[in-house]
Protein backbone atom coordinates (compact mmCIF):
# COMPACT_ATOMS: atom_id res chain seq x y z
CA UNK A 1 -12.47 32.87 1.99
CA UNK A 2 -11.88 29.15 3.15
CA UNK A 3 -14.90 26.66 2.39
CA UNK A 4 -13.06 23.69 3.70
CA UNK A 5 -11.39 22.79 6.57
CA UNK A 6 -7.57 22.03 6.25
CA UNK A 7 -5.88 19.46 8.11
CA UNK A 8 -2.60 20.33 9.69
CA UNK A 9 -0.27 18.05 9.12
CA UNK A 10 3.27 18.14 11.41
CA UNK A 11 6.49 17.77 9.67
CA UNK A 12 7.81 14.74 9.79
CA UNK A 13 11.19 14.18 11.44
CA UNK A 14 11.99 11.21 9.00
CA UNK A 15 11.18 11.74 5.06
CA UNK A 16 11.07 9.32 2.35
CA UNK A 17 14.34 9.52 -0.20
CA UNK A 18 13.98 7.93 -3.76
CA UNK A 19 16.49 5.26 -3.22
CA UNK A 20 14.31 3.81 -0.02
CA UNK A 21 12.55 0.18 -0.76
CA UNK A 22 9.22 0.39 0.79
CA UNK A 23 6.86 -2.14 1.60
CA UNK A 24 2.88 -1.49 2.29
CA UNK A 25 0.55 -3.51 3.90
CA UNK A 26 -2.85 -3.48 5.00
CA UNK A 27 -6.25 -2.83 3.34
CA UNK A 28 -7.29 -1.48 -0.01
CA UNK A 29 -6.46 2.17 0.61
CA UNK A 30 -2.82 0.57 1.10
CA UNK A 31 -3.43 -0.45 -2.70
CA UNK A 32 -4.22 2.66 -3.78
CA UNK A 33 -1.27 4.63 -2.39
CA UNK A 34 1.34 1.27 -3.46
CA UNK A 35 0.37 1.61 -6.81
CA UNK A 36 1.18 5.28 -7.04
CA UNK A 37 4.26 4.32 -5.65
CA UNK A 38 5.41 1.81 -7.96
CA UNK A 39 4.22 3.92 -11.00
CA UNK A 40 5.99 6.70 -9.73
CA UNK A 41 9.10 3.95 -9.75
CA UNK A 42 9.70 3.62 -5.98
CA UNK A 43 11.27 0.22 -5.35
CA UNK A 44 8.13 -1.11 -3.26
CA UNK A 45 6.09 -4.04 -2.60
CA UNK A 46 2.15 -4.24 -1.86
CA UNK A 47 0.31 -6.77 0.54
CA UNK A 48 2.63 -9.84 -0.04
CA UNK A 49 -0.51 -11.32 1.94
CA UNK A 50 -3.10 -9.88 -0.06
CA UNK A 51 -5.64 -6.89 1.15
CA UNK A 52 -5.72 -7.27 4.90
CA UNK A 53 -7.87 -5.23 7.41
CA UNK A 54 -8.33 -5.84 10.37
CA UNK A 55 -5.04 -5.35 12.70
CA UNK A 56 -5.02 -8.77 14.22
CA UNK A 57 -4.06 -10.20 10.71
CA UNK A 58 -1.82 -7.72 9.45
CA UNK A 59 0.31 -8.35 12.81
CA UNK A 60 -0.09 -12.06 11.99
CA UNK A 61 0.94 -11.19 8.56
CA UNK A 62 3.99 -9.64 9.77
CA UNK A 63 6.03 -11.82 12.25
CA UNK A 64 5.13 -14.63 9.18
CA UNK A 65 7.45 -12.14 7.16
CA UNK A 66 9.59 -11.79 10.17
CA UNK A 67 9.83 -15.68 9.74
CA UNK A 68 9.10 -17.08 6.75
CA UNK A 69 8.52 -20.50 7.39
CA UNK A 70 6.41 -21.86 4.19
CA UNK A 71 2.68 -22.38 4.03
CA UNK A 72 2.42 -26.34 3.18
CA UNK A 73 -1.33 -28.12 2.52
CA UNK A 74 -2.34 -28.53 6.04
CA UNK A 75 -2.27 -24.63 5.95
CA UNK A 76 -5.60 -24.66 3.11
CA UNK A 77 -9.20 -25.08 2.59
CA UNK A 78 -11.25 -26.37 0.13
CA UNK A 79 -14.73 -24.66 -0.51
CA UNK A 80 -16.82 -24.92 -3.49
CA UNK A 81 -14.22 -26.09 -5.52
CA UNK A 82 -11.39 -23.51 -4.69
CA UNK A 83 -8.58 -23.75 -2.28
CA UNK A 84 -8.01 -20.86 -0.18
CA UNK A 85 -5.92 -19.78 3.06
CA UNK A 86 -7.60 -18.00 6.06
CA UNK A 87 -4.01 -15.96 6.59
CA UNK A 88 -4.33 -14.68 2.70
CA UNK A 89 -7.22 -12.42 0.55
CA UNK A 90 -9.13 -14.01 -2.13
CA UNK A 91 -6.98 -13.27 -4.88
CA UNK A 92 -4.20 -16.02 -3.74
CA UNK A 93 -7.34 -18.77 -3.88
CA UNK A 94 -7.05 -21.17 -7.47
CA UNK A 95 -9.06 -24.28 -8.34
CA UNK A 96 -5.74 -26.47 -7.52
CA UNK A 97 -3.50 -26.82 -3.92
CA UNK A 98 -0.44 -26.86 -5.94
CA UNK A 99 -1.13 -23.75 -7.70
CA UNK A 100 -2.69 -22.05 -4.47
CA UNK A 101 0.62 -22.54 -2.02
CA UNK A 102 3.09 -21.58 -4.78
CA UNK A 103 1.49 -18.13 -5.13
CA UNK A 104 1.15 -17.94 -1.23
CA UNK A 105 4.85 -18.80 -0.93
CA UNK A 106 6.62 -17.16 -3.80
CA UNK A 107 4.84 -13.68 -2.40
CA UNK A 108 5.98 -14.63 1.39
CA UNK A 109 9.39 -14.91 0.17
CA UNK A 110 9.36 -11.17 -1.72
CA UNK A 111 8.07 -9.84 1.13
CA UNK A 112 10.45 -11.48 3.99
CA UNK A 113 12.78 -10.67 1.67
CA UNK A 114 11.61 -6.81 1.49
CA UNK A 115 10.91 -6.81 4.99
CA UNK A 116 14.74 -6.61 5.78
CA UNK A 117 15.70 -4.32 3.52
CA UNK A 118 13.58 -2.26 3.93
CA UNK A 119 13.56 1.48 5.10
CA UNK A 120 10.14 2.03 5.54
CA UNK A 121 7.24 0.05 6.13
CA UNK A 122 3.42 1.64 5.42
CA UNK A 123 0.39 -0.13 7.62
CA UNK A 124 -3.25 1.02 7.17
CA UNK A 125 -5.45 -0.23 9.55
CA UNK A 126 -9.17 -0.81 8.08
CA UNK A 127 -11.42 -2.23 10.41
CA UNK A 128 -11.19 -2.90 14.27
CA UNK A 129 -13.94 -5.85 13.87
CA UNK A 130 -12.58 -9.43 13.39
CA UNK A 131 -13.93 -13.13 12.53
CA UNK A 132 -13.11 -15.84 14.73
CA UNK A 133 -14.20 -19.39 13.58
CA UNK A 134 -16.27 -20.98 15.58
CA UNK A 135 -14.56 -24.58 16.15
CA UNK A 136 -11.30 -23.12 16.21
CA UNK A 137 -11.07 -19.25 17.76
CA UNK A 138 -8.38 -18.29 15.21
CA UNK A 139 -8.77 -14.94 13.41
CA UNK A 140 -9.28 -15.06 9.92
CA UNK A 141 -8.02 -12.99 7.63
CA UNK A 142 -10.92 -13.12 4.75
CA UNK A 143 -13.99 -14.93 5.31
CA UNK A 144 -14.14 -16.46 1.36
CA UNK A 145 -17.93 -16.20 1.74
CA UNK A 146 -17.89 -19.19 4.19
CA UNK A 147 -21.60 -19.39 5.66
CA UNK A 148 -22.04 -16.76 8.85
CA UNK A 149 -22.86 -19.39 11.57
CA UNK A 150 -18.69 -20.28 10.79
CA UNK A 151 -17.91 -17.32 12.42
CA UNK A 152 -17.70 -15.23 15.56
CA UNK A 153 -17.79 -11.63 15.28
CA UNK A 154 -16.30 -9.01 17.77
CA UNK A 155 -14.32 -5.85 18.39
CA UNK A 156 -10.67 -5.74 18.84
CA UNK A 157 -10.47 -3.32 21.71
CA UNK A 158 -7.43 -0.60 21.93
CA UNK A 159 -5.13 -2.60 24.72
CA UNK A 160 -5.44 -5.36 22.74
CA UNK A 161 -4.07 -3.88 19.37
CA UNK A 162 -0.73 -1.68 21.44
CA UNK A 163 -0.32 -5.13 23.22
CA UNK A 164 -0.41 -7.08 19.45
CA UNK A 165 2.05 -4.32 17.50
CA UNK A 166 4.15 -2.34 19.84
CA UNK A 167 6.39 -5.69 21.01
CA UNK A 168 5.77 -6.50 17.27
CA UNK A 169 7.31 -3.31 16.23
CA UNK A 170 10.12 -3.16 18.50
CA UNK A 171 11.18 -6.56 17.45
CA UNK A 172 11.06 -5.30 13.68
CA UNK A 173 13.26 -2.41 14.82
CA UNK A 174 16.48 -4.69 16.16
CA UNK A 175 15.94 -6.42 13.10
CA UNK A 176 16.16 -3.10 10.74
CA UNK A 177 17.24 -0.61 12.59
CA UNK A 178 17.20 1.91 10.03
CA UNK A 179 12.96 1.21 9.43
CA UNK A 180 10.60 4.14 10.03
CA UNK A 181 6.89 3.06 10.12
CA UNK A 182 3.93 4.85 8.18
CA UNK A 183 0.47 3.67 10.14
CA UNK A 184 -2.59 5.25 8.52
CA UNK A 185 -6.25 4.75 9.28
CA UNK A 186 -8.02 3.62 6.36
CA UNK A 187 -10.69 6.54 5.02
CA UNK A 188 -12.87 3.60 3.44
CA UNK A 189 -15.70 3.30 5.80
CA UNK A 190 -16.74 -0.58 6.26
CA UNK A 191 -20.37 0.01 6.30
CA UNK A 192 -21.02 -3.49 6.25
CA UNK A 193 -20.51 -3.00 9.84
CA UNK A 194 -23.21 -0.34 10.79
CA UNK A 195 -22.97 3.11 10.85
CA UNK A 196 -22.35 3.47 14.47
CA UNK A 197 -20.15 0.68 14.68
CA UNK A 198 -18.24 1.65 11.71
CA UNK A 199 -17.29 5.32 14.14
CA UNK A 200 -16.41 2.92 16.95
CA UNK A 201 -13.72 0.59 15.08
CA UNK A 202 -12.47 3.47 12.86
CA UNK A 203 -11.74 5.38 16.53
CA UNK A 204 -10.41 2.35 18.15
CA UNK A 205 -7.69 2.07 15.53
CA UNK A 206 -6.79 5.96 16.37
CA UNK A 207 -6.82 5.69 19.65
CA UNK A 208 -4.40 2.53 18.91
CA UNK A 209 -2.07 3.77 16.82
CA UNK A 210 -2.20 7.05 19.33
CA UNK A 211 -0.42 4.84 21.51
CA UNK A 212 1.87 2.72 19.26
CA UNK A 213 3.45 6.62 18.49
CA UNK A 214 3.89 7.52 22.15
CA UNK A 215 5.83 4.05 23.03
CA UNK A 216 7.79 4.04 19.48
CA UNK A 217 9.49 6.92 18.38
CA UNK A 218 10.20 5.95 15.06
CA UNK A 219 6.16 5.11 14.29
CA UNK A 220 4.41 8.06 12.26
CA UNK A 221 0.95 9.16 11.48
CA UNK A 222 -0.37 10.25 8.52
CA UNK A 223 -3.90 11.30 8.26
CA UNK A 224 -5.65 9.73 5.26
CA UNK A 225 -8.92 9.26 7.31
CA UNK A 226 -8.82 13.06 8.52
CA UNK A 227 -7.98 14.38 4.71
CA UNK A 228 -11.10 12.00 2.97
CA UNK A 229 -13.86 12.97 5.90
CA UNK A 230 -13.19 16.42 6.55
CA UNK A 231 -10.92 18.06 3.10
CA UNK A 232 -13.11 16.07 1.03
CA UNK A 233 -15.76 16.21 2.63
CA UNK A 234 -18.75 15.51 -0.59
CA UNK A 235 -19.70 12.76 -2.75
CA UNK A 236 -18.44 13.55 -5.04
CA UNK A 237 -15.21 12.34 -4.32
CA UNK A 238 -16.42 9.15 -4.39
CA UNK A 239 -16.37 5.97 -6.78
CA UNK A 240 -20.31 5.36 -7.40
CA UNK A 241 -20.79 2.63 -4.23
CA UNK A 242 -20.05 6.19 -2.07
CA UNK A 243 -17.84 4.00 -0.15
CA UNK A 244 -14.69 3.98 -1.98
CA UNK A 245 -12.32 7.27 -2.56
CA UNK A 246 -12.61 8.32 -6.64
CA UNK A 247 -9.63 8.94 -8.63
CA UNK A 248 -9.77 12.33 -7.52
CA UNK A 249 -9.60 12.14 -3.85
CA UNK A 250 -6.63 8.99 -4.51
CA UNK A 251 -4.86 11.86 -6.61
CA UNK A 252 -5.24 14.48 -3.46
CA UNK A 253 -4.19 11.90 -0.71
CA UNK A 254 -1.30 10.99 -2.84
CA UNK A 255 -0.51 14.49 -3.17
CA UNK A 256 -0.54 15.27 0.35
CA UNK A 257 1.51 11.70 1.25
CA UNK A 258 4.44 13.25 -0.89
CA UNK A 259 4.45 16.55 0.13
CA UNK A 260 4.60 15.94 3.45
CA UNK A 261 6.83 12.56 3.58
CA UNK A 262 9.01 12.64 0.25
CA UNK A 263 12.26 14.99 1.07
CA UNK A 264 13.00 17.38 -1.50
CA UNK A 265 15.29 15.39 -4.43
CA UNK A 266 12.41 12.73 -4.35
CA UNK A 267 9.72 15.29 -4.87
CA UNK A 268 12.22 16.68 -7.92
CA UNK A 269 12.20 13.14 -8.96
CA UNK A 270 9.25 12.47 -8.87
CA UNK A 271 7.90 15.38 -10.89
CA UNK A 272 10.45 13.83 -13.88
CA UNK A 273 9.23 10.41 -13.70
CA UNK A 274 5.53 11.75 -13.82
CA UNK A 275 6.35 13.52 -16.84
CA UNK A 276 8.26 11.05 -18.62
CA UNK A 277 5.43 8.27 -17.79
CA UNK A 278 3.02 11.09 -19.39
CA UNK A 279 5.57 11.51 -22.45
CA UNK A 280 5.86 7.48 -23.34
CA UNK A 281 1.66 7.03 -22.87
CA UNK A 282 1.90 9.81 -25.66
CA UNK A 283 0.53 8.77 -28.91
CA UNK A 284 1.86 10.92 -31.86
CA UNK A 285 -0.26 11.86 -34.49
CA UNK A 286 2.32 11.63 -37.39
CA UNK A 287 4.46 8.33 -36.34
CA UNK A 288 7.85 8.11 -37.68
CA UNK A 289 7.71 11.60 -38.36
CA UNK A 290 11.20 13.88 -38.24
CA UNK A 291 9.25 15.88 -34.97
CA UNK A 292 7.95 12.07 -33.84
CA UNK A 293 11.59 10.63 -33.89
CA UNK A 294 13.00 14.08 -32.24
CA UNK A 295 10.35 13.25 -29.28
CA UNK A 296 11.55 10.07 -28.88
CA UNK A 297 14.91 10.68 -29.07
CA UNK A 298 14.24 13.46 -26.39
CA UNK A 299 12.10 10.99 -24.00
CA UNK A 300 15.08 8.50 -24.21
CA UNK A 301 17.39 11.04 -23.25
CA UNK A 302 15.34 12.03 -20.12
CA UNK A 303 15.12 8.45 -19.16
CA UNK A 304 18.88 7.60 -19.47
CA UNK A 305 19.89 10.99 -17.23
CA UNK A 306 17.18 10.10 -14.89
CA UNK A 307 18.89 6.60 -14.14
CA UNK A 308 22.20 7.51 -13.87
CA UNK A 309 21.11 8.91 -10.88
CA UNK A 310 18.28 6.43 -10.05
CA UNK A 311 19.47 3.08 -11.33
CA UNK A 312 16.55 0.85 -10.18
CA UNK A 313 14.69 2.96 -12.56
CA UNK A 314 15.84 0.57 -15.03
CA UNK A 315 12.81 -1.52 -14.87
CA UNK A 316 10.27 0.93 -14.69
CA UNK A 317 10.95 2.11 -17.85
CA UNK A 318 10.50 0.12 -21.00
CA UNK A 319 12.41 0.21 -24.34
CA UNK A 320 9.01 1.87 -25.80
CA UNK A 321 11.65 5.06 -26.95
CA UNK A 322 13.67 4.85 -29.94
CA UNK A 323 16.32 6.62 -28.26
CA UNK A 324 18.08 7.10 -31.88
CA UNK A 325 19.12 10.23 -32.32
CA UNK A 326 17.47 12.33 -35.46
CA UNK A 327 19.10 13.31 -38.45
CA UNK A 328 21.16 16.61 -38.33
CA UNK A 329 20.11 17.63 -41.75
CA UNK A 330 16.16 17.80 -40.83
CA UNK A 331 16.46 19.12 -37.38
């Protein structure tokens, strides 16, 4: 007996290899699956702009990769004694300007940089509801708690979002020919927006990204919206504001993402480099030991094979082995 429904998800014609640089952008959920990514010691880089959701920015975001021309102080705000940038999330805002554009621009060069290079490129769409200010009409990227009446709220609608990225996207592919691109639909509801209205944007965005597929054939879909509202469908795979995915439901996302889009060596990789980050988190309970020093010796071992094959492995793993080899005698 089945007591969940399964989602069926197609075969990809393009997989992810172990070697390919990645680069993920978008909202939190985009977080979530980067991290596992650079833990698992892909060569990828997360939101160069920060957590973006709404697909107005994250286009915005993108031809500003496309050409990195650097933010300069005309380009801030100052509010309540922090500068910020309405192109960039909180996290890039600091009590000086100086500090404040050189964290803005060091990030738009890594990610120009990993733009071109590289061979795939992950977008998760979170919201299809955007902020225009007021005086201005430009979309903002984060609000930074700027007083309501600043704003003016409304729904991006389908045409408008294929018109944004499909011209977007084909322009990315004469640049880098060889890119495949990953669109997901966020499976964090924003219910900040209503219920109701919540339903509406999260179906805009599929009906969207629908479209971007049909025009672009080397756009994919992979259904991280589908897996967290229908696989895991109960609470209790979620974090306690029954928003958020848990550390479970992350875990079974991420599991389905590399099933389905890492080809076979990377899935054999993978499965080393989880062990081996589970082997150097181990804490022995006799340090220095003869078995202790044999572990180590071991662990250091599996590393160096490991990147022989993989060397950009190099800095994922630290020199936290002893990698000396035990005595003979006591072995």
């Amino acid at each position: 007996m089945t007591f969940r429904t399964e989602i069926f998800i197609p075969k990809p014609a393009e997989t992810i290899a172990y070697e390919d640089q990645l680069l993920l952008i978008g909202s939190c959920f985009v977080e979530n699956m980067g991290k596992k990514f650079q833990e698992a010691g892909f060569q990828s880089t997360i939101n160069p702009f920060g957590t973006l959701y709404n697909p107005h920015s994250l286009a915005r975001a993108i031809e500003r990769l496309l050409n990195p021309i650097l933010f300069q102080p005309v380009d801030l705000f100052f509010y309540e004694g922090i500068w910020h940038s309405f192109a960039h999330h909180s996290r890039f805002s600091h009590t000086t300007q100086e500090e404040t554009l050189r964290n803005i621009n060091e990030e738009l060069a890594l990610g120009a940089q990993r733009l071109k290079s590289a061979r795939w490129l992950m977008i998760t769409l979170g919201t299809a509801w955007v902020y225009r200010l007021a005086d201005s009409g430009v979309v903002v990227a984060n609000c930074h708690k700027l007083p309501e009446k600043r704003f003016i709220r409304e729904r991006m609608s389908e045409n408008e979002i294929v018109q944004l990225f499909t011209p977007l996207i084909e322009r990315l592919h004469v640049i880098n020919p060889a890119l495949q691109l990953l669109m997901t639909v966020s499976p964090i509801r924003h219910w900040k927006d209503g219920a109701h209205e919540n339903q509406l944007s999260k179906a805009t965005l599929h009906l969207a990204i629908e479209r971007i597929q049909q025009q672009c054939s080397f756009v994919h879909y992979f259904p991280a919206y589908e897996l967290m509202m229908d696989e895991l469908r109960d609470y209790r795979f979620y974090a306690e504001d029954m928003i958020h995915p848990n550390t479970t439901a992350i875990e079974f996302i991420w599991e389905k993402l590399t099933l389905h889009y890492l080809d076979r060596e990377a899935q054999q990789a993978l499965k080393k480099v989880e062990q081996l980050n589970k082997a150097l988190h181990h804490r022995s309970l006799h340090p220095n030991s003869e078995a202790d020093r044999k572990f180590q010796y071991q662990t250091a071992q599996r590393i160096a094979d490991l990147q022989k094959r993989y060397p950009f492995l190099l800095q994922r793993f630290s020199s936290s082995t002893n990698g000396e080899e035990p005595n003979d005698e006591n072995q």
